[in-house]
PDB file of N, CA and C in Angstrom:
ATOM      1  N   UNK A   1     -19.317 -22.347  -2.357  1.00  0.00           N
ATOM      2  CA  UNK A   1     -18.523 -21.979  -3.519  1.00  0.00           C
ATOM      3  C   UNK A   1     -17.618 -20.789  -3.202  1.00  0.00           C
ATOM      4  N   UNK A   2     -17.670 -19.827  -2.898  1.00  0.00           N
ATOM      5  CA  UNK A   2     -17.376 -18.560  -2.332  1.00  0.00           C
ATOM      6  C   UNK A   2     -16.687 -19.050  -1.495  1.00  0.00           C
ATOM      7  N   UNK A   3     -16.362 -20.105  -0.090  1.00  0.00           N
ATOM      8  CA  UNK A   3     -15.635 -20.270   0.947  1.00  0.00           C
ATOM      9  C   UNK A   3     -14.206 -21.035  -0.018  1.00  0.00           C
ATOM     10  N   UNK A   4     -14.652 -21.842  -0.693  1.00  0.00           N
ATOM     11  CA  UNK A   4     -13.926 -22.603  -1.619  1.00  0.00           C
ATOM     12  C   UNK A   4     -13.135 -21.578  -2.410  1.00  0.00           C
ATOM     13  N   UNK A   5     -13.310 -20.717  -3.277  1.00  0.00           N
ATOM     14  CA  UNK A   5     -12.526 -19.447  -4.126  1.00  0.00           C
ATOM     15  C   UNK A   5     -11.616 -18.635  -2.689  1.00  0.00           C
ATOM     16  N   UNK A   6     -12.391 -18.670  -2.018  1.00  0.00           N
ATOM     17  CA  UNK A   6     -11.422 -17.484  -0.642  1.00  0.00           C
ATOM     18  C   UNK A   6     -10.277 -18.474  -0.444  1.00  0.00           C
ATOM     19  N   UNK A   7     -10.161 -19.866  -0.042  1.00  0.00           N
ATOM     20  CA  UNK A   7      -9.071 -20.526   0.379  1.00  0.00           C
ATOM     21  C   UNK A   7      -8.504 -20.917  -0.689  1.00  0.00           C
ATOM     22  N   UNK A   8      -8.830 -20.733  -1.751  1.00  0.00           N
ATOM     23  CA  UNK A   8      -7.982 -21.336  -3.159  1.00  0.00           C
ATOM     24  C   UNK A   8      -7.014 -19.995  -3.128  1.00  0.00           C
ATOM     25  N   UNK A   9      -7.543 -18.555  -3.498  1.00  0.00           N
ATOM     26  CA  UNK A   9      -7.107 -17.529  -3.314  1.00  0.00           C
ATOM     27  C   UNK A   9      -5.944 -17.709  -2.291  1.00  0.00           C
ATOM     28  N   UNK A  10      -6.727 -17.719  -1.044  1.00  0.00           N
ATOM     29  CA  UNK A  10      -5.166 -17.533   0.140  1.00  0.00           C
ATOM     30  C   UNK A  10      -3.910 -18.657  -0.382  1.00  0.00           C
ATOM     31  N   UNK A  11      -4.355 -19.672  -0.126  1.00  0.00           N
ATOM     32  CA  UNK A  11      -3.381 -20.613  -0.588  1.00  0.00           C
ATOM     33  C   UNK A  11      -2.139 -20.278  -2.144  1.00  0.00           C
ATOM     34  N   UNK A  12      -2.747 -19.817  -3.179  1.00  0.00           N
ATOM     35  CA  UNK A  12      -2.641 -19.212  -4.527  1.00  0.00           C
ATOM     36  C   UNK A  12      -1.441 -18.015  -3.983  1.00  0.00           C
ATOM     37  N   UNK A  13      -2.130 -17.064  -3.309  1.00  0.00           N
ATOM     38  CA  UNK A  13      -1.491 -15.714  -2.912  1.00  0.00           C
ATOM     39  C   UNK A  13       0.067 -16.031  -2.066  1.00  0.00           C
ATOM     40  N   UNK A  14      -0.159 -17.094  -0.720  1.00  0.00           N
ATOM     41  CA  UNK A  14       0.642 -17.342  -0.167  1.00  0.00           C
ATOM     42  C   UNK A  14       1.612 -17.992  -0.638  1.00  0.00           C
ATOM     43  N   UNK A  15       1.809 -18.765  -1.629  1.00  0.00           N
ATOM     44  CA  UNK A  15       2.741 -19.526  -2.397  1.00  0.00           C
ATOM     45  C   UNK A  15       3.378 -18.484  -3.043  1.00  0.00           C
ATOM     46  N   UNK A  16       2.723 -17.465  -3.481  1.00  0.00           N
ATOM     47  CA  UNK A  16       3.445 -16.292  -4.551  1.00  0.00           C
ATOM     48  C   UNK A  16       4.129 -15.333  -3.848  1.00  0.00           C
ATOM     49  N   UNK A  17       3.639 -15.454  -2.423  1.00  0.00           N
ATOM     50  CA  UNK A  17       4.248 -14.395  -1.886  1.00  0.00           C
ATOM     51  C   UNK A  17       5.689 -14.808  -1.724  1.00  0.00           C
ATOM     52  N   UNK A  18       5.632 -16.523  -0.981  1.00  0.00           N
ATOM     53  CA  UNK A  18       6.569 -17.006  -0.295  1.00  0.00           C
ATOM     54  C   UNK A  18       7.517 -17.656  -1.166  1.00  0.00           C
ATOM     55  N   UNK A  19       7.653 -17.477  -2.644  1.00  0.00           N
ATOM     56  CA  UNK A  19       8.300 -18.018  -3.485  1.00  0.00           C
ATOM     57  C   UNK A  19       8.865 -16.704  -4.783  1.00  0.00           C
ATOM     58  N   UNK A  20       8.708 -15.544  -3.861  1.00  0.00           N
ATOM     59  CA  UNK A  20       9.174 -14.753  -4.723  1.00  0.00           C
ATOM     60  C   UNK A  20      10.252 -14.321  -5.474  1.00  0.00           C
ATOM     61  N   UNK A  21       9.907 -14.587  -6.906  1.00  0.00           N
ATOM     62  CA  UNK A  21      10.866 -13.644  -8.085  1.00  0.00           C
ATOM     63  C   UNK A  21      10.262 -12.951  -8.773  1.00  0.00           C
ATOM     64  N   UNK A  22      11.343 -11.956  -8.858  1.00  0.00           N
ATOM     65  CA  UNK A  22      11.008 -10.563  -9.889  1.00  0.00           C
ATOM     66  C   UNK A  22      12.105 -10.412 -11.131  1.00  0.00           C
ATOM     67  N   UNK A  23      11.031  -9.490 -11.796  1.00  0.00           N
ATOM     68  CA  UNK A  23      11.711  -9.013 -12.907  1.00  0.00           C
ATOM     69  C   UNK A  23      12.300  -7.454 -12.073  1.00  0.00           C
ATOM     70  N   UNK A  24      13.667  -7.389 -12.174  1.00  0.00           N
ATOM     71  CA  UNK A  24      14.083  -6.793 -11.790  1.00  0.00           C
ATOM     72  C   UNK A  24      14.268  -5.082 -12.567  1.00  0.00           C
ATOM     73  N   UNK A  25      13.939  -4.171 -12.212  1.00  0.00           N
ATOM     74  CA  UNK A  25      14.010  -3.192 -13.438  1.00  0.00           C
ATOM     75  C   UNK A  25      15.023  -1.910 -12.397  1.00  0.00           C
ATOM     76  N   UNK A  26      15.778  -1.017 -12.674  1.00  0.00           N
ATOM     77  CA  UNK A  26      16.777  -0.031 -12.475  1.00  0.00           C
ATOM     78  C   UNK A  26      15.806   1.355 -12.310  1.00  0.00           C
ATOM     79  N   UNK A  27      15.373   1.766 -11.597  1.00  0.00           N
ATOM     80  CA  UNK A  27      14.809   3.052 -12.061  1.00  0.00           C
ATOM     81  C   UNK A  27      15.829   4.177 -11.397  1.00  0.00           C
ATOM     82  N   UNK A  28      15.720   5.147 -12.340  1.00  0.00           N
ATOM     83  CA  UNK A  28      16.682   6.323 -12.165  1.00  0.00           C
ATOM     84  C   UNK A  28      16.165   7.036 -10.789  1.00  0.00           C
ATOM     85  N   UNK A  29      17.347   7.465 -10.112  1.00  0.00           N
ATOM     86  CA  UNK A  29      16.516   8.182  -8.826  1.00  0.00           C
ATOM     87  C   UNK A  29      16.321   7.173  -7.748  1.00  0.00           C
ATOM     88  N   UNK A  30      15.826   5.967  -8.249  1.00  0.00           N
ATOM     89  CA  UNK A  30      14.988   5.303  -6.939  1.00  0.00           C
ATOM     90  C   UNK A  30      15.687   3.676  -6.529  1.00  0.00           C
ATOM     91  N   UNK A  31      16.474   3.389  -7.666  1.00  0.00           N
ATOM     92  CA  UNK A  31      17.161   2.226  -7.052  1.00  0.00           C
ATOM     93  C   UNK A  31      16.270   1.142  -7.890  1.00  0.00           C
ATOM     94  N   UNK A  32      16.362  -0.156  -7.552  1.00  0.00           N
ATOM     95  CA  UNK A  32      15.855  -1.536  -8.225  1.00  0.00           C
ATOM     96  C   UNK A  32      14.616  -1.735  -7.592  1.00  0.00           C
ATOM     97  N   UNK A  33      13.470  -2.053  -8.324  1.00  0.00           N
ATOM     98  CA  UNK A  33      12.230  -2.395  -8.363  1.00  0.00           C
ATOM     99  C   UNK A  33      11.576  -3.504  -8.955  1.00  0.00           C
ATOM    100  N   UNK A  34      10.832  -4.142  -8.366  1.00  0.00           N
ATOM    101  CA  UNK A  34      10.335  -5.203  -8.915  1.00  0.00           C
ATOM    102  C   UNK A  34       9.095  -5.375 -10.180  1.00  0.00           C
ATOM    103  N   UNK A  35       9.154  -6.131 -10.965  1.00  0.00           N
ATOM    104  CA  UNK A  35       7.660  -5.684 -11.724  1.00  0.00           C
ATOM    105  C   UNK A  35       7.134  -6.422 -11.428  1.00  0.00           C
ATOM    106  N   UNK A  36       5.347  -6.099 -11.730  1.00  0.00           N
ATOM    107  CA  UNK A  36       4.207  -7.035 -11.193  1.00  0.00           C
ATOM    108  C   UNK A  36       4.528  -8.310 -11.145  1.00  0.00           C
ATOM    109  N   UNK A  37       3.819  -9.070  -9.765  1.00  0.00           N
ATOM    110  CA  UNK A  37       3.886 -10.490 -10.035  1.00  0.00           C
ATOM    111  C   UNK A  37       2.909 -11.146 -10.799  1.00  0.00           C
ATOM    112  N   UNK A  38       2.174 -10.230 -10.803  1.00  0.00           N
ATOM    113  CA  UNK A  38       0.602 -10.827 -11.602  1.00  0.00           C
ATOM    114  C   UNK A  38       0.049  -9.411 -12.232  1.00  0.00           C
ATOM    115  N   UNK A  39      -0.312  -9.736 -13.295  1.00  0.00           N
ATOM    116  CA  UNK A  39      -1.433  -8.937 -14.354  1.00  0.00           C
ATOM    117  C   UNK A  39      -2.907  -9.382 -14.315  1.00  0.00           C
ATOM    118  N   UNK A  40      -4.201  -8.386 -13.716  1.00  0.00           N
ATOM    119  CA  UNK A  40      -5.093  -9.549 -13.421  1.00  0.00           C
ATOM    120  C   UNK A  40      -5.804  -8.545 -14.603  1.00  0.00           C
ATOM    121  N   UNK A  41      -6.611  -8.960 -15.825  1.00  0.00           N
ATOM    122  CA  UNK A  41      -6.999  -8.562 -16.795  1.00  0.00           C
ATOM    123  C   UNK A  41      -8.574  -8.358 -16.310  1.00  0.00           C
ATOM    124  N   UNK A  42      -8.944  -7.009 -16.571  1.00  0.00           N
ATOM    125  CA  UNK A  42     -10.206  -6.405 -15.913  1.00  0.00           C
ATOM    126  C   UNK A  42     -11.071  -6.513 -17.005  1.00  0.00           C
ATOM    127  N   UNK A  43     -12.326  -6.651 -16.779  1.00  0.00           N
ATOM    128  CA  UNK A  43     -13.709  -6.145 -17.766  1.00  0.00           C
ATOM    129  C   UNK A  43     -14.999  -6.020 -16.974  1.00  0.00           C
ATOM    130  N   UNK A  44     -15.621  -4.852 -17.303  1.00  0.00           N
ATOM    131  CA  UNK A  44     -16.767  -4.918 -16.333  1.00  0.00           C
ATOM    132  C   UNK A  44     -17.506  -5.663 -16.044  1.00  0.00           C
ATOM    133  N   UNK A  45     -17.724  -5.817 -14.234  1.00  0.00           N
ATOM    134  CA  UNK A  45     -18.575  -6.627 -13.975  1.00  0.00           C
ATOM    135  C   UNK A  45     -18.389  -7.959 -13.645  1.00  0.00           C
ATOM    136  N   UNK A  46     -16.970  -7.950 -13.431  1.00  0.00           N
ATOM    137  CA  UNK A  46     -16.412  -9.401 -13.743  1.00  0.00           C
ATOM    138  C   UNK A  46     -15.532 -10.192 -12.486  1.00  0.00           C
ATOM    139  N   UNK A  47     -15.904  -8.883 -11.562  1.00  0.00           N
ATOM    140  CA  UNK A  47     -15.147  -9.394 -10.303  1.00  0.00           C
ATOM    141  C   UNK A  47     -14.033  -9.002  -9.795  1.00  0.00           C
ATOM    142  N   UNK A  48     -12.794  -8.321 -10.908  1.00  0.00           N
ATOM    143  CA  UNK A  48     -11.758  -7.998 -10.554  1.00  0.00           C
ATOM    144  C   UNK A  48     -11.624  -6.757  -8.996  1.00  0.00           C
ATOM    145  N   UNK A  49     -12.462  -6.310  -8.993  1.00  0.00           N
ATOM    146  CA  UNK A  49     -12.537  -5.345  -7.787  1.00  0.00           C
ATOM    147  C   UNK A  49     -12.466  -5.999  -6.456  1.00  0.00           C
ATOM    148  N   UNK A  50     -13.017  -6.994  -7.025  1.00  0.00           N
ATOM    149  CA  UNK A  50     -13.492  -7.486  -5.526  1.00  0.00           C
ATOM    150  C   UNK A  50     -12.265  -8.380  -4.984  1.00  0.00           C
ATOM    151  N   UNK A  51     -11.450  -9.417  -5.952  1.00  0.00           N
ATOM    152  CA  UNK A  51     -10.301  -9.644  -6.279  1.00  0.00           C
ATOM    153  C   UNK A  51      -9.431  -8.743  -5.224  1.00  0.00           C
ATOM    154  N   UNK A  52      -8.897  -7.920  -5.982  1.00  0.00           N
ATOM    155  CA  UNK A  52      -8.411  -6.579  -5.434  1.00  0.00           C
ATOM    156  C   UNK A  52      -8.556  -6.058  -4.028  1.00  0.00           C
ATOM    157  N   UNK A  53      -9.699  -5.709  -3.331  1.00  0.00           N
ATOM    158  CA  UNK A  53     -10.136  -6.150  -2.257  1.00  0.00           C
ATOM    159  C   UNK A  53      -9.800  -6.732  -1.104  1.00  0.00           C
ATOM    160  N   UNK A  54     -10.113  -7.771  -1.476  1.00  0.00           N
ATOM    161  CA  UNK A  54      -9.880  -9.356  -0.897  1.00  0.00           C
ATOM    162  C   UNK A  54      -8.631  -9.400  -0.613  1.00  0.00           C
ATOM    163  N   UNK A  55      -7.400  -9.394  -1.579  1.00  0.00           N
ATOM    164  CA  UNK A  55      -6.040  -9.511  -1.957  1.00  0.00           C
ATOM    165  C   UNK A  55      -5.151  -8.512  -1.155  1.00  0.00           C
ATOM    166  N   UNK A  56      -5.976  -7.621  -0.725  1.00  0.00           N
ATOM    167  CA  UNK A  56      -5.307  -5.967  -0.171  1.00  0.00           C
ATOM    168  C   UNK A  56      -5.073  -6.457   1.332  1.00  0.00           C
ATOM    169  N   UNK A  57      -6.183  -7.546   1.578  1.00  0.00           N
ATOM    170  CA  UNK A  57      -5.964  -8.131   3.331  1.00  0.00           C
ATOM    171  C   UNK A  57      -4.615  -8.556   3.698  1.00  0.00           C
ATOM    172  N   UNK A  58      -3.851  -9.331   2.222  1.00  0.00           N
ATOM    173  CA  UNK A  58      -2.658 -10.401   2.408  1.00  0.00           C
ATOM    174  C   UNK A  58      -1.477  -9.078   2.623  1.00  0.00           C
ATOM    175  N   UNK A  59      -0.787  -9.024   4.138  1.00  0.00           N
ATOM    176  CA  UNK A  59      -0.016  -8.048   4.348  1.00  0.00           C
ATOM    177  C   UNK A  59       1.500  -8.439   3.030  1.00  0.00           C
ATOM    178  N   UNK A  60       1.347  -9.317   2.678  1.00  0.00           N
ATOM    179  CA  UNK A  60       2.554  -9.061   1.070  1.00  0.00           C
ATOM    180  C   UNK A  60       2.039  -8.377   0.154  1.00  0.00           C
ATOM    181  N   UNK A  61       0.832  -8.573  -0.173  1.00  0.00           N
ATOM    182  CA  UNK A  61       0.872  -7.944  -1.067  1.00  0.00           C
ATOM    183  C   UNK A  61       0.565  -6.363  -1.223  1.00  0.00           C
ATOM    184  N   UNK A  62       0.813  -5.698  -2.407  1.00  0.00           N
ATOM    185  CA  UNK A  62       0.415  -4.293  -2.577  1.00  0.00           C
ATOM    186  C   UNK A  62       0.097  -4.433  -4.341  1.00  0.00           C
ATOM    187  N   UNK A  63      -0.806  -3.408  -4.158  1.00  0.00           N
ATOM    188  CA  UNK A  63      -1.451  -3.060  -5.486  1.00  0.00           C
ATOM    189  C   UNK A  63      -0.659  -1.180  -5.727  1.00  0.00           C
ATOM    190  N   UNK A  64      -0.760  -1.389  -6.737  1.00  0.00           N
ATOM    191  CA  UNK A  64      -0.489   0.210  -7.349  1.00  0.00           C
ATOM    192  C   UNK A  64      -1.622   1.584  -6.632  1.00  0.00           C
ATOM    193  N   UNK A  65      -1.571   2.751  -6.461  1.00  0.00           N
ATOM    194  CA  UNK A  65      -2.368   3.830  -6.030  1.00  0.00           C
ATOM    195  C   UNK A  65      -3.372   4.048  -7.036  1.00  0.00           C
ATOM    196  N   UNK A  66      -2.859   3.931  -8.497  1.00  0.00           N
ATOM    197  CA  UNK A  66      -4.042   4.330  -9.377  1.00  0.00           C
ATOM    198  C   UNK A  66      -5.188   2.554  -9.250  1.00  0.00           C
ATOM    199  N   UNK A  67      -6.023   2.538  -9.412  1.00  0.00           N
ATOM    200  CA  UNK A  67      -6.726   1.575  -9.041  1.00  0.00           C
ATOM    201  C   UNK A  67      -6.661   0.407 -11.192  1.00  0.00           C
ATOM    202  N   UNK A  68      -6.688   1.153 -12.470  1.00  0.00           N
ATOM    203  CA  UNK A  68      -6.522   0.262 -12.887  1.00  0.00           C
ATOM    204  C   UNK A  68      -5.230   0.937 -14.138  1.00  0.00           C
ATOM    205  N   UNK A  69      -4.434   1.341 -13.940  1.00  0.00           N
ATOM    206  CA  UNK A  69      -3.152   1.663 -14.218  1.00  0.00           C
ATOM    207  C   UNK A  69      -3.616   1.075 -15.800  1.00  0.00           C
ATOM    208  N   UNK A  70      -3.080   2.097 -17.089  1.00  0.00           N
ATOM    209  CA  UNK A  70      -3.265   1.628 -18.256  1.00  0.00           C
ATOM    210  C   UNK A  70      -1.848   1.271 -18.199  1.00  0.00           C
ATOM    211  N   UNK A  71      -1.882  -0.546 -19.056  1.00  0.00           N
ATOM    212  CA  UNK A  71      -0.794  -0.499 -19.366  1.00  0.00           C
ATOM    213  C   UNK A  71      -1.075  -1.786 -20.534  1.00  0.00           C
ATOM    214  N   UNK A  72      -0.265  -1.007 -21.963  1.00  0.00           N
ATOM    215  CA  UNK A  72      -0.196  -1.698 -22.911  1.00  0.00           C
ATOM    216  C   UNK A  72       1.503  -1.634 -23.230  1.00  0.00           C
ATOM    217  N   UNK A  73       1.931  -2.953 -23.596  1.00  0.00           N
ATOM    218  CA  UNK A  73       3.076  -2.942 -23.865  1.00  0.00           C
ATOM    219  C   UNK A  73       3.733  -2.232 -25.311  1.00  0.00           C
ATOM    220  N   UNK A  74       2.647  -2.299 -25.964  1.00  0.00           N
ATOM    221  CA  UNK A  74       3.200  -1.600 -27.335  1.00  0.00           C
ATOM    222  C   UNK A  74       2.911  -0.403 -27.404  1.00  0.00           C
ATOM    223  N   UNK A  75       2.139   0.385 -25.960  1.00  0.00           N
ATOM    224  CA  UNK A  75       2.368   2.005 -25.817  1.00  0.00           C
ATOM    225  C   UNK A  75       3.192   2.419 -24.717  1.00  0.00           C
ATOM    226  N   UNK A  76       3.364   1.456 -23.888  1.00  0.00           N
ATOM    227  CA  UNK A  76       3.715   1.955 -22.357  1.00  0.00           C
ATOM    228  C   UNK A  76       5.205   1.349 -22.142  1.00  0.00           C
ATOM    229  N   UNK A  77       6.199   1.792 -22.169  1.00  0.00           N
ATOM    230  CA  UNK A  77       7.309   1.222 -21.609  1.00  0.00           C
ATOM    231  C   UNK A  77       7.650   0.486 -20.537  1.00  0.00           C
ATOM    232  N   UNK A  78       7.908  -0.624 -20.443  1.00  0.00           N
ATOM    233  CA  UNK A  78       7.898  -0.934 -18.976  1.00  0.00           C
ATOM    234  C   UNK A  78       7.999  -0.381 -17.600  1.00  0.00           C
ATOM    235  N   UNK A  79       9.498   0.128 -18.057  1.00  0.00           N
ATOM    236  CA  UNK A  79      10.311   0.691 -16.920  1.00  0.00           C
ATOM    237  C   UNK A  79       9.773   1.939 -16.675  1.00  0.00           C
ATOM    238  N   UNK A  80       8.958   2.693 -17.781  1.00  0.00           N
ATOM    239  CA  UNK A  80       8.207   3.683 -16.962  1.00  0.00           C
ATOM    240  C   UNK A  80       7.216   3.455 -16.032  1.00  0.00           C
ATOM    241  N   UNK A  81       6.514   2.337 -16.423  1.00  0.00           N
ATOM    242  CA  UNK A  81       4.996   1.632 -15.713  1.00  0.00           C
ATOM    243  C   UNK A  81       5.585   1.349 -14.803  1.00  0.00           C
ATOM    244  N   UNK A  82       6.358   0.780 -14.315  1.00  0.00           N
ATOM    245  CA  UNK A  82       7.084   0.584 -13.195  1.00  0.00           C
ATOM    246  C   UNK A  82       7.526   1.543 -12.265  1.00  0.00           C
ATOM    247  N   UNK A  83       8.654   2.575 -13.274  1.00  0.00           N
ATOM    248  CA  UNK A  83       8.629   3.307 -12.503  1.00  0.00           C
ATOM    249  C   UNK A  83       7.003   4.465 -11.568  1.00  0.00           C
ATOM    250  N   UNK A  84       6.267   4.294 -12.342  1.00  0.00           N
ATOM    251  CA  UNK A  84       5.314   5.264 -11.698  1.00  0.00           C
ATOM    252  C   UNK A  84       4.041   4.437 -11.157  1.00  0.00           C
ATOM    253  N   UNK A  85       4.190   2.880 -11.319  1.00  0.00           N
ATOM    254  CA  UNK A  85       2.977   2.725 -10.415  1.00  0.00           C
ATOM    255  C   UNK A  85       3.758   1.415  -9.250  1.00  0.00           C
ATOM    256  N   UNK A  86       4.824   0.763  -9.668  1.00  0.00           N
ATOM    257  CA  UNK A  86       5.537   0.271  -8.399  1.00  0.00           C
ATOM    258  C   UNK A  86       4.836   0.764  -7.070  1.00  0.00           C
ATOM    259  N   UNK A  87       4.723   0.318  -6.039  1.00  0.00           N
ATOM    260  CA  UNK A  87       3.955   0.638  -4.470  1.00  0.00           C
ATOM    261  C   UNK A  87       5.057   0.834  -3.755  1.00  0.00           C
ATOM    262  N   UNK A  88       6.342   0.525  -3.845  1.00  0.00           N
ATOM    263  CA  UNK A  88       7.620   0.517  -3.630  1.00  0.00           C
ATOM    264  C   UNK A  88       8.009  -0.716  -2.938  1.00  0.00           C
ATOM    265  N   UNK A  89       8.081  -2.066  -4.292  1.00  0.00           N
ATOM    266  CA  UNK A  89       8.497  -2.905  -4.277  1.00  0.00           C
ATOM    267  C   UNK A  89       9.637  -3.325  -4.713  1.00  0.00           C
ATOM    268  N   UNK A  90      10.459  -3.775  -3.920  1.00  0.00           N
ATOM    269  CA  UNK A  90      12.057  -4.245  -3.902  1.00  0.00           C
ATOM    270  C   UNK A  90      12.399  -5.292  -4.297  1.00  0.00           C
ATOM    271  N   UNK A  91      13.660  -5.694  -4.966  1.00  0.00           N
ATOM    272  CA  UNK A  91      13.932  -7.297  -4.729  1.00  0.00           C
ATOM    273  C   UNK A  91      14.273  -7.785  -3.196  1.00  0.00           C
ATOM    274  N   UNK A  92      14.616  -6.968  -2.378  1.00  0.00           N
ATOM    275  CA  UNK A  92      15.273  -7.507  -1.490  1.00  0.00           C
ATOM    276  C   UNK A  92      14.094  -8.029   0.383  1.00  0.00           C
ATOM    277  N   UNK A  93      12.628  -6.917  -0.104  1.00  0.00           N
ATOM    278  CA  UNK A  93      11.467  -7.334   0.463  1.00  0.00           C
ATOM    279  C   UNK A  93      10.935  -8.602   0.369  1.00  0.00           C
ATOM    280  N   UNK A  94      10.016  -9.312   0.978  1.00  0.00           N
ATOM    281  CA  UNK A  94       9.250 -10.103   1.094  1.00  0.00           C
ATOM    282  C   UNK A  94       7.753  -9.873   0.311  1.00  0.00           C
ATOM    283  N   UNK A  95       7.703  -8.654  -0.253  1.00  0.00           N
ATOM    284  CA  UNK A  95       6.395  -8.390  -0.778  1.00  0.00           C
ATOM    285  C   UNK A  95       6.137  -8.193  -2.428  1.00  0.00           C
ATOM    286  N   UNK A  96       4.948  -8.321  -2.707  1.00  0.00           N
ATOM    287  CA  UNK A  96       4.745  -8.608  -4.492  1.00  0.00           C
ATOM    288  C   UNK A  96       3.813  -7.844  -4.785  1.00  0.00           C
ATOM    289  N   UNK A  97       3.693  -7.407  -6.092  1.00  0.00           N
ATOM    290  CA  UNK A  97       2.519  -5.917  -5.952  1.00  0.00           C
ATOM    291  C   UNK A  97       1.934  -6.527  -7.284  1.00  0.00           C
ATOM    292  N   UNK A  98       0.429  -6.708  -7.431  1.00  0.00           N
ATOM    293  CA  UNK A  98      -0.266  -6.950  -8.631  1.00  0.00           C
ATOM    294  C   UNK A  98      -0.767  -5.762  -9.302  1.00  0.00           C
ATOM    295  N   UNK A  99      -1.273  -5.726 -10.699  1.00  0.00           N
ATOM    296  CA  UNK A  99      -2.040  -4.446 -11.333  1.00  0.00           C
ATOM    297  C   UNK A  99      -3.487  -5.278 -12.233  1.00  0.00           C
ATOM    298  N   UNK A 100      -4.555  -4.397 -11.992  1.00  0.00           N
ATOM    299  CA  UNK A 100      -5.806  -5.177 -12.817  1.00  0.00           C
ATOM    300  C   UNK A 100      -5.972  -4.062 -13.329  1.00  0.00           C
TER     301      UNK A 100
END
């Protein structure tokens, strides 16, 4: 079961990497940034860490520095969330950055 989730994963990851679009956002100072390609919704105990983890191997991807970044849309502005937890993802890279 576990060998089965790891290659669903790679396969899953590699398509996202290799088919990338972004929401493109302007940040002041720093030039165009991409927003998450994926939102992975956390609750304890539930695996997302390990997720995370796992996911950190695939040299596309990048995760944010804070490990689970609050972000609600009806408190958090995008383009700020972006601007401050982006990993420094581009449109013009090959790479996609998730947040859990």
């Amino acid at each position: 079961r576990g060998t089965a989730m790891r290659l669903y994963l790679a396969h899953a990851l590699s398509a996202l990497a290799s088919a990338k679009r972004c929401d493109v956002f302007t940040v002041p100072g720093v030039g165009e940034r991409c927003g998450p390609a994926l939102f992975l919704p956390a609750f304890g105990k539930c695996g997302t860490n390990a997720i995370r983890e796992y996911t950190s191997l695939h040299p596309m991807i990048r995760w944010p520095r804070t490990p689970e970044p609050w972000f609600d849309p009806k408190d958090v502005n995008p383009l700020d969330f972006v601007s401050s937890e982006n990993p420094g993802v581009t449109p013009q890279d090959e790479l996609v950055w998730m947040v859990k």
